[in-house]
C-alpha atoms as a PDB file:
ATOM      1  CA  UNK A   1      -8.074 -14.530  -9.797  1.00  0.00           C
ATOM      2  CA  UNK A   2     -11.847 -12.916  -9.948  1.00  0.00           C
ATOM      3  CA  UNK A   3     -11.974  -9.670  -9.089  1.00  0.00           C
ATOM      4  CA  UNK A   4     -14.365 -10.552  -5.855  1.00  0.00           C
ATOM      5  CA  UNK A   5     -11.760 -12.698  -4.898  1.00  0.00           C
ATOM      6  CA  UNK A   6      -9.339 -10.177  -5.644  1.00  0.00           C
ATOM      7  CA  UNK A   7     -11.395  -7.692  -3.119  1.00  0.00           C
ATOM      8  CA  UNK A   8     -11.046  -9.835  -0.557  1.00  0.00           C
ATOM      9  CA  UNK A   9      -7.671  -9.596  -0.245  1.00  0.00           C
ATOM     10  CA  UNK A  10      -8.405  -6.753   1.163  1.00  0.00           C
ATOM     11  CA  UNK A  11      -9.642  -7.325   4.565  1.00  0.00           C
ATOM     12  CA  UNK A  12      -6.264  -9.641   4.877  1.00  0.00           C
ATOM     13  CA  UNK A  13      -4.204  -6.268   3.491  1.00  0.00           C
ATOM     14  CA  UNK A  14      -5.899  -4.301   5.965  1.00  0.00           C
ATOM     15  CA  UNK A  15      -5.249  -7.046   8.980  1.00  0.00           C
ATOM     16  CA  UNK A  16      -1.656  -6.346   8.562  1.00  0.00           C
ATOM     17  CA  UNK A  17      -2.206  -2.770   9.374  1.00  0.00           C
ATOM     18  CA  UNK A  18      -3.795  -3.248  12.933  1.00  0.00           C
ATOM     19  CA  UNK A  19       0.021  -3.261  14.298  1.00  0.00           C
ATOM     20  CA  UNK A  20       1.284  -0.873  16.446  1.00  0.00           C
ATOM     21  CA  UNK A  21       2.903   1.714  14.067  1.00  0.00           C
ATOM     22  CA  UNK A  22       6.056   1.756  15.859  1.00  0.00           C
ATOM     23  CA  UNK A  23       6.284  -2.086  14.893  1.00  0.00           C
ATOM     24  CA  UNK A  24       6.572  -1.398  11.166  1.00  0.00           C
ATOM     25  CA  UNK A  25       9.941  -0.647  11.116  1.00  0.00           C
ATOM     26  CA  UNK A  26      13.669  -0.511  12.858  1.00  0.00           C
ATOM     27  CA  UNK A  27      16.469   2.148  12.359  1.00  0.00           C
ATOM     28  CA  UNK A  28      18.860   0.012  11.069  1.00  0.00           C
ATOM     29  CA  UNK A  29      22.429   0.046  13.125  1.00  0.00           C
ATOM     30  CA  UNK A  30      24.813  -2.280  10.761  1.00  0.00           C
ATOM     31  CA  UNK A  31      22.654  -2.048   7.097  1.00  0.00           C
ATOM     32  CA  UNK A  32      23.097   0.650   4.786  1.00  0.00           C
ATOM     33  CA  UNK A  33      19.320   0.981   4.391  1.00  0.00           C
ATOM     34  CA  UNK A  34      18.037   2.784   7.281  1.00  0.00           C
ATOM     35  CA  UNK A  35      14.838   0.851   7.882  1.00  0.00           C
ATOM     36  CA  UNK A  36      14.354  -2.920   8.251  1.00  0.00           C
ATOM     37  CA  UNK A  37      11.016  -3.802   7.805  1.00  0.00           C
ATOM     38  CA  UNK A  38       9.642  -5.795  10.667  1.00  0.00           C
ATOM     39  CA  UNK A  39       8.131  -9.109   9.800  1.00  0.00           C
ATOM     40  CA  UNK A  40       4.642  -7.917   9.305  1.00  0.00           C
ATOM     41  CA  UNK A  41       5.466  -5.302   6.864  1.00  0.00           C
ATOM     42  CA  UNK A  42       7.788  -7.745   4.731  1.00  0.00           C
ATOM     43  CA  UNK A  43       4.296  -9.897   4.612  1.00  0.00           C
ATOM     44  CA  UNK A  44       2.377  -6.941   3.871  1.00  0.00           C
ATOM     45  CA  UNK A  45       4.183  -6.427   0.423  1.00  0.00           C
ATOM     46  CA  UNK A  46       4.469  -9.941  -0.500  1.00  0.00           C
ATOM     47  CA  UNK A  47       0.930 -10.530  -0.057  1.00  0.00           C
ATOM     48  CA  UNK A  48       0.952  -6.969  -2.099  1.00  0.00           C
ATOM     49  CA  UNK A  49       2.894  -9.110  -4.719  1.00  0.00           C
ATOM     50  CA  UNK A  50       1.269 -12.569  -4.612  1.00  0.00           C
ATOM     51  CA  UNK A  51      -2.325 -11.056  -5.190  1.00  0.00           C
ATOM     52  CA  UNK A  52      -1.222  -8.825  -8.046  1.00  0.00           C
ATOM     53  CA  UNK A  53      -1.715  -5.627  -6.464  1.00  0.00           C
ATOM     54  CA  UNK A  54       1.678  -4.878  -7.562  1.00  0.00           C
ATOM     55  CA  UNK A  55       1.405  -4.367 -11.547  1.00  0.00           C
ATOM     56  CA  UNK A  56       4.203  -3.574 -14.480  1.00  0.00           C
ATOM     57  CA  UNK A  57       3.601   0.042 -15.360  1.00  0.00           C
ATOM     58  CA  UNK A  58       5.125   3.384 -15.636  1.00  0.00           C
ATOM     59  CA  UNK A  59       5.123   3.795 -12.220  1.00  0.00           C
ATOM     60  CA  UNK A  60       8.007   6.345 -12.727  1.00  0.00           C
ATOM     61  CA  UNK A  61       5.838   8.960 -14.574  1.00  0.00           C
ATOM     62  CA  UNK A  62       2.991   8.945 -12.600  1.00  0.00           C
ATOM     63  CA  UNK A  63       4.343   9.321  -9.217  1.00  0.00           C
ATOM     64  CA  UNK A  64       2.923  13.106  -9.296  1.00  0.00           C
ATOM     65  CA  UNK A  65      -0.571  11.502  -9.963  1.00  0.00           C
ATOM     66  CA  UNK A  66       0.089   9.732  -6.533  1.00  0.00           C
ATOM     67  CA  UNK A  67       1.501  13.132  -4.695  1.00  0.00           C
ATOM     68  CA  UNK A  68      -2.180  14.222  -5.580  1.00  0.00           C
ATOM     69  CA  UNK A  69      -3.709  11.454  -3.381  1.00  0.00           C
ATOM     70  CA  UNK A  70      -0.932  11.999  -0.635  1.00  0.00           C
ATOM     71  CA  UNK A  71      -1.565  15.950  -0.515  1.00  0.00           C
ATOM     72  CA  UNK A  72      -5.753  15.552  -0.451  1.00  0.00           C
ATOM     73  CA  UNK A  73      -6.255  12.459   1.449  1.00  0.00           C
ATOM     74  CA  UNK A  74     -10.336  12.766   0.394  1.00  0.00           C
ATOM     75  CA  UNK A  75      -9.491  12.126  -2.992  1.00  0.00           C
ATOM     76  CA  UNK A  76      -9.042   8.463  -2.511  1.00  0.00           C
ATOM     77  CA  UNK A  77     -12.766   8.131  -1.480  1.00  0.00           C
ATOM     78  CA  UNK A  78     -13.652   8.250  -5.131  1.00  0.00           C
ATOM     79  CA  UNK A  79     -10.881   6.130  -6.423  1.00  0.00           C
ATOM     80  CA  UNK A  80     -11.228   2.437  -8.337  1.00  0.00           C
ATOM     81  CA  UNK A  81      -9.480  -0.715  -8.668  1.00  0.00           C
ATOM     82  CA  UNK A  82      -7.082   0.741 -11.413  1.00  0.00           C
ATOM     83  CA  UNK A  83      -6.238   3.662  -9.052  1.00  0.00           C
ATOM     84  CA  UNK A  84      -5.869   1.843  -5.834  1.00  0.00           C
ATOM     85  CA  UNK A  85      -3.342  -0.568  -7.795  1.00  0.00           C
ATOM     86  CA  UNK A  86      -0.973   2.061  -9.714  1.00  0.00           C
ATOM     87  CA  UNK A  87      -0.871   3.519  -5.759  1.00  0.00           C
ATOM     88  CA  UNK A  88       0.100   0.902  -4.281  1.00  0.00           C
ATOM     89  CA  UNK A  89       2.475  -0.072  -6.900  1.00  0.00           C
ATOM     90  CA  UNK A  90       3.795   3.475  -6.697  1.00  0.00           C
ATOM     91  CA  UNK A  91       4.450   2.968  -3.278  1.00  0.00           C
ATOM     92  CA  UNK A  92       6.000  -0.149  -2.950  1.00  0.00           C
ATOM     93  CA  UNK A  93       8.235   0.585  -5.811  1.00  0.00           C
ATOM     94  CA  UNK A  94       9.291   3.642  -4.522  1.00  0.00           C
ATOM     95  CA  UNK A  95      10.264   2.895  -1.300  1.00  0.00           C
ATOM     96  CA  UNK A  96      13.530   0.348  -3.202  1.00  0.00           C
ATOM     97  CA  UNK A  97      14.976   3.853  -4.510  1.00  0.00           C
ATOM     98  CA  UNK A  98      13.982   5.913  -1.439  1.00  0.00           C
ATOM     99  CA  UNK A  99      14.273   4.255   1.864  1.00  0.00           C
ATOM    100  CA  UNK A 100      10.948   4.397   4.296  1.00  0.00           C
ATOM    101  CA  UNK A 101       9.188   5.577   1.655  1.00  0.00           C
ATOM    102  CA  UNK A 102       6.943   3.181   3.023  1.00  0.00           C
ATOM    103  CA  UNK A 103       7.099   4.157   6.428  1.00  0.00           C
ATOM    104  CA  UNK A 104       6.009   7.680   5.847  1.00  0.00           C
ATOM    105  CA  UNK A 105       2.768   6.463   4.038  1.00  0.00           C
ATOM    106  CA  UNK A 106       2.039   3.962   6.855  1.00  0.00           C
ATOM    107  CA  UNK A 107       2.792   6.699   9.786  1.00  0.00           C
ATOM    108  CA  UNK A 108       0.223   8.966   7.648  1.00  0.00           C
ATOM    109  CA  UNK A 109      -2.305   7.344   7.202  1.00  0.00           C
ATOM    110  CA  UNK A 110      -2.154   7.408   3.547  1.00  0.00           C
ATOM    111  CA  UNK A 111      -1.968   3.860   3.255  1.00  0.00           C
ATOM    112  CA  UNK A 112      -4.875   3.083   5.222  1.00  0.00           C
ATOM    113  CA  UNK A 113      -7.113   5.169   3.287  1.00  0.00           C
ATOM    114  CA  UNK A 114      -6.158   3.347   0.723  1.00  0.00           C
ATOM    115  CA  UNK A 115      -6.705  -0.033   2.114  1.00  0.00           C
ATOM    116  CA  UNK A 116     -10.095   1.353   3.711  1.00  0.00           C
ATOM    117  CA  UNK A 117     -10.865   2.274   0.104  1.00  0.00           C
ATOM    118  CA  UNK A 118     -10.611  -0.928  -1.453  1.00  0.00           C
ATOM    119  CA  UNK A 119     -13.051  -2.153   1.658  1.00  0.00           C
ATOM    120  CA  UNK A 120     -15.766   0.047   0.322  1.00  0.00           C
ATOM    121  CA  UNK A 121     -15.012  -1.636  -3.212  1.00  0.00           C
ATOM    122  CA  UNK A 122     -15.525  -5.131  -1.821  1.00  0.00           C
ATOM    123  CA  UNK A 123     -18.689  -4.511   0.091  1.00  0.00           C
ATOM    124  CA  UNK A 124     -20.228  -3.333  -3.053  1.00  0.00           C
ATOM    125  CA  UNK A 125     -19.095  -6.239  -5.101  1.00  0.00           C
ATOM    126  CA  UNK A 126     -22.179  -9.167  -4.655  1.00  0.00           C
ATOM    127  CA  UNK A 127     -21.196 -12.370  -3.108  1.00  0.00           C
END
């Protein structure tokens, strides 16, 4: 995959995020986990997958990198490609150990920025 064509992903990434936030997930009655992610999210983070925006790394030891982003959203405005992946890695990764993980960086915002980040990545990519 190019890197203009892995840009574009973007504006499908950020598609999936023009849902009504209370449609992103549902306490869970009979599972253990207490969120079920509704059908767009589950599409969300295998398109996450599929395009590669979800790389092997230590994901583990830079998780307070990440807190850094969460804490001062403006931060991300100056982020690259690297960056933007190891996030989203962080945050799909952590959400399998700590349960709507996920949800909280949706409901924030955080996420969006994110995804509104790569945006201004693509634009300045040429055709």
């Amino acid at each position: 995959m190019t890197l203009m064509q892995f840009c574009n992903t973007c504006l499908i990434l950020q598609g999936f995020y023009e849902i009504d936030k209370g449609s992103f997930s549902e306490p869970s009655v009979i599972n253990i986990e207490p969120f079920i992610y509704s059908q767009k999210v589950s599409e969300f983070i295998t398109t996450l997958y599929h395009c590669n925006f979800i790389q092997e790394f230590d994901w583990t030891s830079w998780h307070d990198e990440c807190e850094k982003y969460q804490k001062d959203p403006h931060l991300i405005g100056d982020i690259n490609l690297e960056t933007i992946i190891k996030l989203l890695t962080t945050h799909v990764r952590a959400d399998r150990f700590v349960s709507g993980h996920l949800v909280s960086v949706i409901d924030d915002g955080h996420l969006l920025k994110i995804l509104q980040r790569l945006a201004e990545i693509r634009r300045g990519l040429s055709p």
